[in-house]
Protein backbone atom coordinates (compact mmCIF):
# COMPACT_ATOMS: atom_id res chain seq x y z
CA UNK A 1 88.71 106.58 106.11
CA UNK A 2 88.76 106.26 102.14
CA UNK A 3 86.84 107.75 99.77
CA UNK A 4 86.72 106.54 96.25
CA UNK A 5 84.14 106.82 93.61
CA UNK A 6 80.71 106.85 95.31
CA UNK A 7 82.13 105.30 98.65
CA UNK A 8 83.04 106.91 101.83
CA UNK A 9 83.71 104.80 104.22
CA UNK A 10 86.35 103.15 106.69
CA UNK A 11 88.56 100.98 104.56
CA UNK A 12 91.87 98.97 104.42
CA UNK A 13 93.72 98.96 101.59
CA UNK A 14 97.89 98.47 99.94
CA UNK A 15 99.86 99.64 97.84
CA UNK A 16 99.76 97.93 94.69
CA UNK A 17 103.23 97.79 94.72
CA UNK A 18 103.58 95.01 97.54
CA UNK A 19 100.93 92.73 95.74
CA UNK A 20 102.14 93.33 92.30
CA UNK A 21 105.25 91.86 94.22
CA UNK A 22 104.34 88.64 95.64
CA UNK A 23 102.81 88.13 92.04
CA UNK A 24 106.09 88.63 90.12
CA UNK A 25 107.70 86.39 92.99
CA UNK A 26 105.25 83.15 91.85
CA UNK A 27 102.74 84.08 95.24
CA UNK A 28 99.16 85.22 96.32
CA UNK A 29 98.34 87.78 98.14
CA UNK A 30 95.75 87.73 100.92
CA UNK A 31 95.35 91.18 102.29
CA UNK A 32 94.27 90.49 106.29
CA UNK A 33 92.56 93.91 107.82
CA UNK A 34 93.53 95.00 110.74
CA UNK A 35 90.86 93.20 113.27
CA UNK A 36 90.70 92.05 116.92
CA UNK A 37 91.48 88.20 116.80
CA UNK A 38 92.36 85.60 119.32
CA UNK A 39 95.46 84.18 118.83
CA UNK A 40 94.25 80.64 118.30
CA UNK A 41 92.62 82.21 115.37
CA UNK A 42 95.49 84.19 114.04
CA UNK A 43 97.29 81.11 114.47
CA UNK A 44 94.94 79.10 112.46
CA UNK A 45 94.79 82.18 109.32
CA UNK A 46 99.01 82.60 109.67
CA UNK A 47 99.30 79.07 109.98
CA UNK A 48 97.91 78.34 106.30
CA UNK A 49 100.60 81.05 104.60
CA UNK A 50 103.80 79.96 103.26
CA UNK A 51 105.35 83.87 104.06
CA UNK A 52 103.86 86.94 105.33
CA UNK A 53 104.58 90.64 104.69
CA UNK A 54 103.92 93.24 107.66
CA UNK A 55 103.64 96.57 105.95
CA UNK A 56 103.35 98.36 109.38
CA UNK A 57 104.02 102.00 109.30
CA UNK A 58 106.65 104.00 111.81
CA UNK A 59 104.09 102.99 114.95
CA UNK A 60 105.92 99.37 115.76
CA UNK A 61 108.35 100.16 118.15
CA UNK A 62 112.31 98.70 117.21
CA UNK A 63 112.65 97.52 120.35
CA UNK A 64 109.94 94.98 119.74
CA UNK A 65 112.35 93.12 117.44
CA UNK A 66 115.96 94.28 118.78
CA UNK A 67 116.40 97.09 116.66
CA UNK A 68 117.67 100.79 118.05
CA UNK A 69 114.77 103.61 117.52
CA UNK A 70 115.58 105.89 114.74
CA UNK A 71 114.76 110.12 115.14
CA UNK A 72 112.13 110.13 112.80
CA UNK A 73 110.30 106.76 114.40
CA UNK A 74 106.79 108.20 115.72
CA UNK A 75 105.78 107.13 118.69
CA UNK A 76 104.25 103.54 118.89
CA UNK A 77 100.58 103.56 118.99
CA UNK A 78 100.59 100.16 121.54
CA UNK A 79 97.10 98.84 119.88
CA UNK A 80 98.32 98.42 116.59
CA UNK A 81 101.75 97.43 117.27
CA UNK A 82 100.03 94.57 119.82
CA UNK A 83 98.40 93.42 116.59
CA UNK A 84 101.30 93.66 113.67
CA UNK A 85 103.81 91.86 116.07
């Protein structure tokens, strides 16, 4: 949920920081909400980037990718971790 000026409503949204970023690095950023997809489709939308960023929070799980879990690593929340890896 976001709220901002006169809206109110569910929302994604970044950090300017990370697009500001892939600017000053000669890229475009393309800012893909979290959303069920197929993988054929996902395919399709990853398949037309040259690099991609996964901003994630503290919900993927290290193990996913090899890595030991730190203390203050929250629990993985399966649905979205499913969908950043």
């Amino acid at each position: 949920q976001a709220q901002t000026g006169v809206w109110d409503v569910r929302a994604s949204f970044l950090p300017a920081i990370y697009f500001e970023g892939v600017g000053m690095a000669g890229g475009i950023s393309v800012l893909l909400p979290p959303q069920p997809a197929d993988d054929a489709i996902a395919g399709r939308v990853i398949g037309g980037l040259d690099g991609l960023i996964i901003t994630g929070g503290r919900d993927v799980d290290p193990a996913a990718y090899g890595a030991q879990r730190h203390p203050a690593t929250d629990e993985p929340v399966s649905d979205s971790q499913a969908r950043d890896v």
